[in-house]
N, C-alpha and C. Protein backbone atom coordinates (compact mmCIF):
# COMPACT_ATOMS: atom_id res chain seq x y z
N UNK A 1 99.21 71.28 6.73
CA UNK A 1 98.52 70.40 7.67
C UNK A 1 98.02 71.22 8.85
N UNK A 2 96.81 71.10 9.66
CA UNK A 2 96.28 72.15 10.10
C UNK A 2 96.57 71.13 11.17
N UNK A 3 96.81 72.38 12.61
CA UNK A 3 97.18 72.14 13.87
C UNK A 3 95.90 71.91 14.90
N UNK A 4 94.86 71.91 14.24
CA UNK A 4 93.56 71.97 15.01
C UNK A 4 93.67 71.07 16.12
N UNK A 5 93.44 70.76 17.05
CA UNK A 5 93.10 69.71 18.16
C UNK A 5 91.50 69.45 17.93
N UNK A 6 91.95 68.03 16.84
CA UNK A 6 90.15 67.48 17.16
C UNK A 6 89.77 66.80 17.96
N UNK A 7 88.36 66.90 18.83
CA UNK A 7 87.70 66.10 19.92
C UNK A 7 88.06 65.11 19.98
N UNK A 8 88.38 63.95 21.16
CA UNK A 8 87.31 62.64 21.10
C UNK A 8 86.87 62.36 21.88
N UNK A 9 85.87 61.70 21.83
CA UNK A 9 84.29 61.26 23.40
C UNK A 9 84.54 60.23 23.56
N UNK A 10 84.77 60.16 24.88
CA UNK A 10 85.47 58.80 25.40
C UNK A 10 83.52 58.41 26.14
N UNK A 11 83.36 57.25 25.88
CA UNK A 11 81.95 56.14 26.44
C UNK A 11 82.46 55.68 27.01
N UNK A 12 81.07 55.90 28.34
CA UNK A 12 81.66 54.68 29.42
C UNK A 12 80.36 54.51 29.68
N UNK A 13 80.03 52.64 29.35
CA UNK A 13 78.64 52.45 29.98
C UNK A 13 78.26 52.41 31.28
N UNK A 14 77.80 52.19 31.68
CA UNK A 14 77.60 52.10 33.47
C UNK A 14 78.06 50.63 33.68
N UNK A 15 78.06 50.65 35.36
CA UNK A 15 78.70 48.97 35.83
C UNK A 15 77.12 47.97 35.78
N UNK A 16 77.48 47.22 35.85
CA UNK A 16 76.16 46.14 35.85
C UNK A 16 75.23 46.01 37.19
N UNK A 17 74.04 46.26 36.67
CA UNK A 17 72.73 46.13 37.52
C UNK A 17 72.14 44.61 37.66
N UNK A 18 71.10 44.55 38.29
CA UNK A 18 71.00 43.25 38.72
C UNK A 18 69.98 42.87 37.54
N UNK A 19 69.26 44.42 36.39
CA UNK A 19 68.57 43.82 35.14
C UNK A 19 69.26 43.77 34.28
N UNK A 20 70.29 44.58 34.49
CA UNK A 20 71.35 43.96 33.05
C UNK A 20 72.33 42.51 32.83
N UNK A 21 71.93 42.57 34.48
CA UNK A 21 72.57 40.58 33.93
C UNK A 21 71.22 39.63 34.02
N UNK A 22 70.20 40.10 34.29
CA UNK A 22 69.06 39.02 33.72
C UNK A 22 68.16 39.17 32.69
N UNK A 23 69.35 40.65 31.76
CA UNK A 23 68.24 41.01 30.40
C UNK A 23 67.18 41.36 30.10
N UNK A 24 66.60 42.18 31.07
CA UNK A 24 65.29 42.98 31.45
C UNK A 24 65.94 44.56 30.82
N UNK A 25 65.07 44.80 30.03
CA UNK A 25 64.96 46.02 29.21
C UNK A 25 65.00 47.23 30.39
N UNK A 26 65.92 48.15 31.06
CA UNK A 26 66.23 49.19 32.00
C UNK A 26 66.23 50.30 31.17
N UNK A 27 65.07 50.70 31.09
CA UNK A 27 65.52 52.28 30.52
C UNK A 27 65.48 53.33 31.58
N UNK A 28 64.14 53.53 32.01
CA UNK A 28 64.19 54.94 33.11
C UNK A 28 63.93 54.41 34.43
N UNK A 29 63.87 53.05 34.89
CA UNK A 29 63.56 52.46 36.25
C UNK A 29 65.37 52.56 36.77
N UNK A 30 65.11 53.18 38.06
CA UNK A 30 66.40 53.84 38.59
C UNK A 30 66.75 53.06 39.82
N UNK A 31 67.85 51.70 38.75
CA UNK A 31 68.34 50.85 40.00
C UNK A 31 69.76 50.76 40.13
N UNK A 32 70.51 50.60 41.73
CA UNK A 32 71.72 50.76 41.62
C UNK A 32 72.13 49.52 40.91
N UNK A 33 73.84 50.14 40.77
CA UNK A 33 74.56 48.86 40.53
C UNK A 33 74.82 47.79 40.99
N UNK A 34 74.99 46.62 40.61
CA UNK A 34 75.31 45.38 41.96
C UNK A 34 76.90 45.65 42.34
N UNK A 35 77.19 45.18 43.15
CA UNK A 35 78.83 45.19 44.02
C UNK A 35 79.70 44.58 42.97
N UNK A 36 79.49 43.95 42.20
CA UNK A 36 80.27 43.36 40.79
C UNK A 36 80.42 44.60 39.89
N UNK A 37 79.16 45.55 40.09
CA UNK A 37 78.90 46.36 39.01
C UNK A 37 79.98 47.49 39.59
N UNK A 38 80.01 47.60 40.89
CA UNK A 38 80.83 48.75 41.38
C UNK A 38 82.37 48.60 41.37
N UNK A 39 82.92 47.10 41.63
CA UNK A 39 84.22 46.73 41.45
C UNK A 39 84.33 47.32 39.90
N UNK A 40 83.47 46.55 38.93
CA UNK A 40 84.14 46.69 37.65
C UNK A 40 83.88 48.70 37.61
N UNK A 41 83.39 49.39 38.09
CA UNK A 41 82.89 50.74 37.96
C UNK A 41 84.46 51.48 38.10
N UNK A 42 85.06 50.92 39.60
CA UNK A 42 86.35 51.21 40.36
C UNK A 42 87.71 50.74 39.05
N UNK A 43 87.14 49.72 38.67
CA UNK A 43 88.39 49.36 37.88
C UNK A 43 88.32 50.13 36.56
N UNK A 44 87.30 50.36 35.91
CA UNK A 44 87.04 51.37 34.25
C UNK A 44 87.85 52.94 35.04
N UNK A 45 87.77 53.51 36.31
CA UNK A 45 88.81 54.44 36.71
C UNK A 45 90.09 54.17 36.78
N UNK A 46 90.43 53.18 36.95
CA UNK A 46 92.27 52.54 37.12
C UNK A 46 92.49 52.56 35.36
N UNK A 47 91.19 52.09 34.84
CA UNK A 47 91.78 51.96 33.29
C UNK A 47 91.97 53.55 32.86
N UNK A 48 91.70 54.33 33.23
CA UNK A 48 91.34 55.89 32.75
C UNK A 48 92.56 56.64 33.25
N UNK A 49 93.09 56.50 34.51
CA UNK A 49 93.97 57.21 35.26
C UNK A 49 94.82 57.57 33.83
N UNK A 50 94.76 59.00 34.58
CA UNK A 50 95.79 59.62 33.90
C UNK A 50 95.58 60.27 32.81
N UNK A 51 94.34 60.04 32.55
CA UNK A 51 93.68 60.43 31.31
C UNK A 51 93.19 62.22 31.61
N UNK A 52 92.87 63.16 30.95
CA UNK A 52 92.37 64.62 31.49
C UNK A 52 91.94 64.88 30.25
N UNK A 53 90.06 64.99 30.86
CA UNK A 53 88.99 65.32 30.22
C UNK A 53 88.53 66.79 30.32
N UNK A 54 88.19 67.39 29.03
CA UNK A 54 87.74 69.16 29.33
C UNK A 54 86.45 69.22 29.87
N UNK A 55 85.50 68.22 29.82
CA UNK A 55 84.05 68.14 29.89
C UNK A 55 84.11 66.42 30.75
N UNK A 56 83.09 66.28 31.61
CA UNK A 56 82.61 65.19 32.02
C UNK A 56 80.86 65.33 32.35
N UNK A 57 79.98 63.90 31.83
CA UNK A 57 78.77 64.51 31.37
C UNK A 57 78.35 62.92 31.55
N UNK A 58 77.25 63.05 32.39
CA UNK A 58 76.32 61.87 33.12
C UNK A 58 75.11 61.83 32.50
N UNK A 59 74.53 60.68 32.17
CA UNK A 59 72.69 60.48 32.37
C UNK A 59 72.72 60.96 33.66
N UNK A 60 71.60 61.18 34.24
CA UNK A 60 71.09 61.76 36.09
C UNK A 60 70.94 60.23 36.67
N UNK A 61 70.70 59.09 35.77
CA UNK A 61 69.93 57.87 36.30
C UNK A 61 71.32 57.58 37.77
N UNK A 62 71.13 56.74 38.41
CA UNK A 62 72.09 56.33 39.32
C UNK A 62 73.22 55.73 39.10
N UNK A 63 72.50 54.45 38.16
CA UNK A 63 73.42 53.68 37.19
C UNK A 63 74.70 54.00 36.76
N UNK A 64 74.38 55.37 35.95
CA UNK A 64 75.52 55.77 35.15
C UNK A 64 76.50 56.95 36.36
N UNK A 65 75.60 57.83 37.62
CA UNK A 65 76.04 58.27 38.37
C UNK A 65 77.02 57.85 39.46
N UNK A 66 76.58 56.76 39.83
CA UNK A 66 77.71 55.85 40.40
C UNK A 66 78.64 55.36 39.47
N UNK A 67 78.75 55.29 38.17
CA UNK A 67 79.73 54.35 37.62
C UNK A 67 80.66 55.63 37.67
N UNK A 68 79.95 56.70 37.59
CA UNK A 68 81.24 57.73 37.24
C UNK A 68 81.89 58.05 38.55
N UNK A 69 81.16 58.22 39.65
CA UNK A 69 81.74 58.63 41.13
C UNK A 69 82.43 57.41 41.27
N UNK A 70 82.06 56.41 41.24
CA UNK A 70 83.15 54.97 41.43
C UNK A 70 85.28 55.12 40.67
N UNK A 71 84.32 55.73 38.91
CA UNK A 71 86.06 55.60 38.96
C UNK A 71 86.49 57.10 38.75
N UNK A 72 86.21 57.57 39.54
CA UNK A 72 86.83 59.04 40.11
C UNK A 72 86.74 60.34 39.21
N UNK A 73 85.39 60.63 38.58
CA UNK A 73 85.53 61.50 37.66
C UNK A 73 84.34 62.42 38.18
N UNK A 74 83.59 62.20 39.40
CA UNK A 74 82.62 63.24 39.53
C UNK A 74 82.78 64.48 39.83
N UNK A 75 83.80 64.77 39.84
CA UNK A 75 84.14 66.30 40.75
C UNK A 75 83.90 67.38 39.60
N UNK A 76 83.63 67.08 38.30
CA UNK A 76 83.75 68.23 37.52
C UNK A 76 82.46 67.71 36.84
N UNK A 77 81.34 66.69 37.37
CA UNK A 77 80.27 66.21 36.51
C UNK A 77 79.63 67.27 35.59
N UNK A 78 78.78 67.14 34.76
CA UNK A 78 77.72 67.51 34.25
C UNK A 78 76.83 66.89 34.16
N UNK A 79 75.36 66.85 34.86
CA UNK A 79 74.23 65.98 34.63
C UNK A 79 73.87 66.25 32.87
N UNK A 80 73.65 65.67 32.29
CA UNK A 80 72.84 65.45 30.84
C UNK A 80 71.58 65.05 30.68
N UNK A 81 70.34 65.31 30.87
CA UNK A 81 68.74 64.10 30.87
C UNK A 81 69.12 63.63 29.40
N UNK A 82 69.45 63.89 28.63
CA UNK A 82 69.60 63.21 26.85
C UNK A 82 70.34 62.28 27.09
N UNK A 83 71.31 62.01 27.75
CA UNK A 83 72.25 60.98 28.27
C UNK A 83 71.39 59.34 28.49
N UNK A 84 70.12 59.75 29.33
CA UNK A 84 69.13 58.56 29.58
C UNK A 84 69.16 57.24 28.76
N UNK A 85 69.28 56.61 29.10
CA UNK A 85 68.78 55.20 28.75
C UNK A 85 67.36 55.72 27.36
N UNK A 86 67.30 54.45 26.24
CA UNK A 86 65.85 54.46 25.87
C UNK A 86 64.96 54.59 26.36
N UNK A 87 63.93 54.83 26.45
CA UNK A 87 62.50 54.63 27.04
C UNK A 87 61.59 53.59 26.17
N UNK A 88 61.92 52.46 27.17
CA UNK A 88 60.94 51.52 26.47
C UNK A 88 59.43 51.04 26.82
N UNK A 89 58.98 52.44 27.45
CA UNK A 89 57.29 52.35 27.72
C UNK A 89 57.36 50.60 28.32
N UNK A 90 56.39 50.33 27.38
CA UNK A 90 55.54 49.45 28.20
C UNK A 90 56.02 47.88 27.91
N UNK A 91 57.41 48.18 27.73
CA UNK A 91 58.54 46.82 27.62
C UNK A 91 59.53 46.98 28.60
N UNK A 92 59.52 48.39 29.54
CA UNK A 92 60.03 48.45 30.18
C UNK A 92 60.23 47.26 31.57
N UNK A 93 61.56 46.61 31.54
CA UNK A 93 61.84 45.59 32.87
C UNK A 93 61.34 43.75 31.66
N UNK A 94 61.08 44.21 30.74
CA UNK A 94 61.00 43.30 30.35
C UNK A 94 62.20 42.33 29.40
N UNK A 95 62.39 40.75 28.98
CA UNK A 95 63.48 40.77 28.46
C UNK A 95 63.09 40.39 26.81
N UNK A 96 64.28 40.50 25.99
CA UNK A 96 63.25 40.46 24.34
C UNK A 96 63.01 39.11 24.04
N UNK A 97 62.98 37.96 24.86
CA UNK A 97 62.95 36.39 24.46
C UNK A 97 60.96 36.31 25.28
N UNK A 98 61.18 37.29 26.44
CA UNK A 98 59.32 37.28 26.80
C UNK A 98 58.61 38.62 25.36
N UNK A 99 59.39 39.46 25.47
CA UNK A 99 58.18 40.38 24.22
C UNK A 99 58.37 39.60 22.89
N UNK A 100 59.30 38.86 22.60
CA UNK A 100 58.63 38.05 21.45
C UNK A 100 58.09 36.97 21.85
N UNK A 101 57.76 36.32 22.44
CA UNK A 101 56.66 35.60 22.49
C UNK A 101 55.54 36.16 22.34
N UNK A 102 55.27 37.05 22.56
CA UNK A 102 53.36 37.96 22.03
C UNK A 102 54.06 38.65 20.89
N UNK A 103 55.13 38.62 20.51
CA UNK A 103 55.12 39.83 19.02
C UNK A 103 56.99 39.32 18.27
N UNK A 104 56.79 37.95 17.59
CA UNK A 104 57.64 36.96 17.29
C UNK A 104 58.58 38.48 16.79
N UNK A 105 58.25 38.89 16.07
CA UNK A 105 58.98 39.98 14.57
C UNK A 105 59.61 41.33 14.97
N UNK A 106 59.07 41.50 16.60
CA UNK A 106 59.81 42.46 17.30
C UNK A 106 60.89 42.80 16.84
N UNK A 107 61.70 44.04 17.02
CA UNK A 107 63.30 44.47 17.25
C UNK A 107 62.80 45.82 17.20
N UNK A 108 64.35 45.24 18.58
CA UNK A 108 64.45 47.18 19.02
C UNK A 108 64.62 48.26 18.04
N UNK A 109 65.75 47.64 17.26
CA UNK A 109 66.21 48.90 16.23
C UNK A 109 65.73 49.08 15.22
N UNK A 110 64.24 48.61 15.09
CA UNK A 110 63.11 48.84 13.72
C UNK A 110 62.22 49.65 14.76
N UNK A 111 61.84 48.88 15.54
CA UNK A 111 60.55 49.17 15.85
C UNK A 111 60.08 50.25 17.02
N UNK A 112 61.27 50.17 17.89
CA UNK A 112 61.02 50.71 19.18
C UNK A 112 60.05 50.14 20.18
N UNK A 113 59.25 51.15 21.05
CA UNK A 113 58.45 50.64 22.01
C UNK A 113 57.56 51.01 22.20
N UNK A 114 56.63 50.64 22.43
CA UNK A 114 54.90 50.87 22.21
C UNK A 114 55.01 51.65 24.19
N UNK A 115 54.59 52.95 23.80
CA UNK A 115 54.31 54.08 25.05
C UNK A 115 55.91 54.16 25.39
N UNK A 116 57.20 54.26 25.16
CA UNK A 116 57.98 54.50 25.19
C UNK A 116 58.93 55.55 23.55
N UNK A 117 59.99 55.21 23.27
CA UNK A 117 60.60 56.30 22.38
C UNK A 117 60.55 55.34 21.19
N UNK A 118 60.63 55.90 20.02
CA UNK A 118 60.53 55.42 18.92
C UNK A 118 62.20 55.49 18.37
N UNK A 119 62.50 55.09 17.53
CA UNK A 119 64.18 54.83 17.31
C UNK A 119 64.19 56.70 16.13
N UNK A 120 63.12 57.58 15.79
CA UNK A 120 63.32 58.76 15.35
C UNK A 120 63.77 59.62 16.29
N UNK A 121 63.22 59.07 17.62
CA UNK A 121 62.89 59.62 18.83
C UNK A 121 64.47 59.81 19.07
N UNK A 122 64.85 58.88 19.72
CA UNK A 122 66.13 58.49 20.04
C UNK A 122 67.68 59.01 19.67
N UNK A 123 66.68 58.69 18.37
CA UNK A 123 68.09 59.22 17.40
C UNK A 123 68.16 61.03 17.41
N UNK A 124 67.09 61.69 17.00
CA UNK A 124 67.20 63.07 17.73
C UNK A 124 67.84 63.50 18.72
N UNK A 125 67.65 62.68 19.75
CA UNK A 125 68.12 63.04 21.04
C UNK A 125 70.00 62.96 20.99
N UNK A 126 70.37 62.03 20.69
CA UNK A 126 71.47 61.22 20.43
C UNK A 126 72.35 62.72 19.36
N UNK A 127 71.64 63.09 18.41
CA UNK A 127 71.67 64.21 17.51
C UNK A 127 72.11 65.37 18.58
N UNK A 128 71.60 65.39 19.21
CA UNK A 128 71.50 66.99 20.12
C UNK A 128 72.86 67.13 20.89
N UNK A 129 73.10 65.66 21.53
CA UNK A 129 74.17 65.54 22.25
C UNK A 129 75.37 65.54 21.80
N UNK A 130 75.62 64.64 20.21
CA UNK A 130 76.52 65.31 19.38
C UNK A 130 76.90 66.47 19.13
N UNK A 131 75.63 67.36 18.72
CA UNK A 131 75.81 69.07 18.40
C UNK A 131 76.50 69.38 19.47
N UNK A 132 76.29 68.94 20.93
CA UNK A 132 76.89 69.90 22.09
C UNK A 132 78.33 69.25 21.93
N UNK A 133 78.89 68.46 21.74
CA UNK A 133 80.15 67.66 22.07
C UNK A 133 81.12 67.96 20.95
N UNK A 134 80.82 67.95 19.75
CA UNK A 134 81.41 68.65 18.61
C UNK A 134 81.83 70.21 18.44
N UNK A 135 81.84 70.42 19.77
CA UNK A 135 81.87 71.88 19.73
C UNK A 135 83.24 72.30 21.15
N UNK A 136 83.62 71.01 21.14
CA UNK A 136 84.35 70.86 22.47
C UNK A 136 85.82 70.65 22.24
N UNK A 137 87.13 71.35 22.70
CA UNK A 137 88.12 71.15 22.07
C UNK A 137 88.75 70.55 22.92
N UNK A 138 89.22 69.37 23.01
CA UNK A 138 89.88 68.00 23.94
C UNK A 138 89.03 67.19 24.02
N UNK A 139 89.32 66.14 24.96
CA UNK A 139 88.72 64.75 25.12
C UNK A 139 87.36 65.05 26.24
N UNK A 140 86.58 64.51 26.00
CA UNK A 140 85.27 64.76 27.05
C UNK A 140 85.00 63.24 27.33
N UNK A 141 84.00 63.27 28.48
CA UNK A 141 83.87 61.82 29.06
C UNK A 141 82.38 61.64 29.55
N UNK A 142 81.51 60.56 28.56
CA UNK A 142 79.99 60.35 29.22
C UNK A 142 79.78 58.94 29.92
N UNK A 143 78.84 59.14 30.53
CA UNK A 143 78.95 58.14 31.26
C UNK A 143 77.06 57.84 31.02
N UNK A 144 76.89 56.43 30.43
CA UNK A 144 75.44 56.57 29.99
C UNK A 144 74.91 55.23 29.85
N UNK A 145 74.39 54.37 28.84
CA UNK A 145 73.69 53.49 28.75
C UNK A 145 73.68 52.97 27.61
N UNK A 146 73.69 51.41 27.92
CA UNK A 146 73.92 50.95 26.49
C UNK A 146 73.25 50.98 24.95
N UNK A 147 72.18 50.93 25.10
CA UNK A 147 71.38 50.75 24.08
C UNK A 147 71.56 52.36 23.56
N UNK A 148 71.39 53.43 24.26
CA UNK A 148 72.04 55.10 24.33
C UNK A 148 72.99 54.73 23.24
N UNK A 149 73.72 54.80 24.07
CA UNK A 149 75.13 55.22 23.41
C UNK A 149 75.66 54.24 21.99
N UNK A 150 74.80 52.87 21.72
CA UNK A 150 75.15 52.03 20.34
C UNK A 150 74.14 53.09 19.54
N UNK A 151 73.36 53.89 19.25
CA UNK A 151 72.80 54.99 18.74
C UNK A 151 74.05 56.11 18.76
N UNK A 152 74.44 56.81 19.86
CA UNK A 152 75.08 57.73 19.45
C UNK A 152 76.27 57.62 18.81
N UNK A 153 76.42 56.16 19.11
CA UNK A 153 77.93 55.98 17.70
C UNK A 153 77.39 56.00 16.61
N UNK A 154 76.13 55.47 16.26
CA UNK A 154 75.98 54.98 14.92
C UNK A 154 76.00 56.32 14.40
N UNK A 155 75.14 57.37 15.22
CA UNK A 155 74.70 58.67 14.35
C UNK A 155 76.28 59.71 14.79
N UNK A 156 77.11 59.35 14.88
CA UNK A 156 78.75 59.68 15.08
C UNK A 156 79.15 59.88 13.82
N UNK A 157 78.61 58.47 13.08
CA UNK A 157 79.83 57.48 11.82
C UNK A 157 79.00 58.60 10.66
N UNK A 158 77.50 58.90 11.08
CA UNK A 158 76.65 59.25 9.38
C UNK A 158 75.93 58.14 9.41
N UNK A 159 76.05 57.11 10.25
CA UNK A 159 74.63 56.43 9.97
C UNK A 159 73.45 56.18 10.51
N UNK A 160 72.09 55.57 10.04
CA UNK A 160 70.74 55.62 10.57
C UNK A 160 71.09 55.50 12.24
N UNK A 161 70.69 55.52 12.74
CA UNK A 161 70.36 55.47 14.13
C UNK A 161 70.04 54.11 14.40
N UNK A 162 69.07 53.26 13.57
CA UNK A 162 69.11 51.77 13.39
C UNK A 162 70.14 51.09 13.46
N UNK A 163 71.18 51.11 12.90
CA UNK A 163 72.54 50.88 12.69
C UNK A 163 73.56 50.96 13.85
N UNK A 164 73.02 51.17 15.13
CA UNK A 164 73.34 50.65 16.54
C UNK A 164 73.50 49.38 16.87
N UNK A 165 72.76 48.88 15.98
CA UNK A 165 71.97 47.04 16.49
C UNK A 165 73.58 46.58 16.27
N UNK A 166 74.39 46.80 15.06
CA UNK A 166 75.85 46.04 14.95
C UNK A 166 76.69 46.63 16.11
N UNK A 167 76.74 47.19 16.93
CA UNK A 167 77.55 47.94 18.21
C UNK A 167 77.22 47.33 19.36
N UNK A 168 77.92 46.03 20.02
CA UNK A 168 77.24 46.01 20.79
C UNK A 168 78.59 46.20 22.01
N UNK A 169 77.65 46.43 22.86
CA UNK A 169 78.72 47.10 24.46
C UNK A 169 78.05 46.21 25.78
N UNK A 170 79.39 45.71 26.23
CA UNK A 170 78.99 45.22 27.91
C UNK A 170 79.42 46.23 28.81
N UNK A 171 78.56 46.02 30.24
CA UNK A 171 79.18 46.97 31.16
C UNK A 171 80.69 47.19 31.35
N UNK A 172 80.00 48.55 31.59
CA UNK A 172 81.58 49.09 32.53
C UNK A 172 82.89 49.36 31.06
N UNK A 173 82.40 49.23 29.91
CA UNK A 173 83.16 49.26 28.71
C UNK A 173 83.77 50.35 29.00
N UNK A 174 84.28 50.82 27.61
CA UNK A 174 85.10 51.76 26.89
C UNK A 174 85.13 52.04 25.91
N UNK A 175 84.95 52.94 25.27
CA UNK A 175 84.75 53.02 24.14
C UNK A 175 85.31 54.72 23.82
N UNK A 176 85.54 55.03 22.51
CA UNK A 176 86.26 56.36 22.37
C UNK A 176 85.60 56.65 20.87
N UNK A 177 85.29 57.64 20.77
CA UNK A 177 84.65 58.45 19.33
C UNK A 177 85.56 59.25 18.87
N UNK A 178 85.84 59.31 17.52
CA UNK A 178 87.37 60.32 17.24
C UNK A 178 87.14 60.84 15.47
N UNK A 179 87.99 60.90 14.91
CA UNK A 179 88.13 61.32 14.06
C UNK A 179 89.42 60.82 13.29
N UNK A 180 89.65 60.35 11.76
CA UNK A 180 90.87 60.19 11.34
C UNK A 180 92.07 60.96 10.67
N UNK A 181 91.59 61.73 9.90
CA UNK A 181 92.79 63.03 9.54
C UNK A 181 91.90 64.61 9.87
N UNK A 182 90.71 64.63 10.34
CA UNK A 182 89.76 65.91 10.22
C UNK A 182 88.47 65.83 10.53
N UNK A 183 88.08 67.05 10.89
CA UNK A 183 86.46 66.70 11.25
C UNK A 183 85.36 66.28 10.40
N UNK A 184 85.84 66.04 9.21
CA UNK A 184 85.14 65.27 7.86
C UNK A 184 85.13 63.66 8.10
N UNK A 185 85.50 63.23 8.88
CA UNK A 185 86.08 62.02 8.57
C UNK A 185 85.67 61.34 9.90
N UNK A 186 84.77 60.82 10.82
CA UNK A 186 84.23 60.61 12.29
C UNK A 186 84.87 59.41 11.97
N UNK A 187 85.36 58.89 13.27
CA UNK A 187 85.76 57.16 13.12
C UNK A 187 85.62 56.69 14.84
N UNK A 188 85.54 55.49 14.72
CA UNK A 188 85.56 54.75 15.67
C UNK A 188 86.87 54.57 16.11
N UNK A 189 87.47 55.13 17.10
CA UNK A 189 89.14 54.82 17.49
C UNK A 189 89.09 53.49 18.71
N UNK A 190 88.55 53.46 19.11
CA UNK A 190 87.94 52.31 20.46
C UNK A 190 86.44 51.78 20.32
N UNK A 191 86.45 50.05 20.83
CA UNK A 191 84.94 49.80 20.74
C UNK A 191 85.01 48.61 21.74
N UNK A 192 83.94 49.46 22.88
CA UNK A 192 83.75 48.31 23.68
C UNK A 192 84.75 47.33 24.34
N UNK A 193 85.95 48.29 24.67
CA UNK A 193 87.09 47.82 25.37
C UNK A 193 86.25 47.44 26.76
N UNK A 194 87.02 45.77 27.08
CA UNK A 194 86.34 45.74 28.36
C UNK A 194 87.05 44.91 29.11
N UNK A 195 88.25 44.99 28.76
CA UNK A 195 89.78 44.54 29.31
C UNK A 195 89.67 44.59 30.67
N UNK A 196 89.24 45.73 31.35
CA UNK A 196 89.63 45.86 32.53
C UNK A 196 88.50 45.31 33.65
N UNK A 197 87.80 44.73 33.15
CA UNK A 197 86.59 44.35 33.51
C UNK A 197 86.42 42.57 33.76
N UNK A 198 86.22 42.45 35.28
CA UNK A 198 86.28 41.18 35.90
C UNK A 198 84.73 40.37 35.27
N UNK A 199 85.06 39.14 34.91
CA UNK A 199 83.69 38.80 34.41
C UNK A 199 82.84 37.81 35.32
């Protein structure tokens, strides 16, 4: 039985903005959190205490920058730009009950966004950030975005990048990426824990 210490990537979405509770599509528009968003930000650190990460690794957006300075992990940050939110061009701020009304058959995880990233797009990116994190021996900690990070699990497990759409995450979550007997074997050990999180 081999003594290896395999990774796991602990997710943490950001705390809630004032478009993520009225369902406006936020990809690269850079707004803080609301004071709900920062309590629950403060409390995803009380859930963590105690925890010791080799790597800690941010989107740059604010969102995810405050969620991490909130529950006490900035001192050893790493900015990430791959970390970012989707880019949903020209759906950006919008919510998906107004873009289907002009385009009934829409979805995110087919189609993407017209002048924004395409879900090949995405998933590349999502790809890259894996390569760097798989290469890391202990627990590491990102701090990023939802629609992000239900992609970087999917392409975690071996599957399409589409295959996000079944993952879904509320703010301020938790979530942990791991492995079950070896690095052959990626599993979901945590999903979207959000226990600690006032609603």
């Amino acid at each position: 039985m081999s003594n290896e210490r395999l990774p796991s990537i602990y997710l943490a979405r950001h705390g809630e903005t004032a478009w993520s509770l009225s369902g406006q599509h936020t990809g690269r528009t850079d707004i803080p959190l609301t004071p709900h968003g920062e309590r629950n930000a403060r409390n995803l650190g009380d859930r963590l205490r105690g925890t010791q990460f080799v790597r800690v690794f941010s989107s740059p957006l604010q969102r995810a920058l405050r969620t991490c300075e909130l529950s006490g992990f900035a001192a050893n940050l790493e900015i990430d730009a791959d970390l970012v939110e989707w880019n949903y061009g020209d759906y950006e701020g919008e919510r998906t009950a107004d873009i289907r009304r002009a385009r009934p058959d829409w979805f995110l995880f087919r189609d993407g966004c017209p002048g924004g990233e395409s879900l090949q797009e995405i998933g590349a990116r999502a790809d890259r950030v894996l390569a760097r994190l798989r290469g890391i021996d202990g627990p590491s900690l990102l701090f990023s975005h939802g629609h992000f990070l239900r992609v970087l699990a999917a392409r975690w497990l071996g599957l399409a990048a589409q295959e996000g759409r079944l993952l879904l995450l509320t703010t301020a979550s938790l979530s942990v990426l791991g492995y079950e007997h070896n690095r052959d074997e990626p599993a979901l050990r945590l999903w979207n824990d959000d226990r600690h999180v006032e609603k």
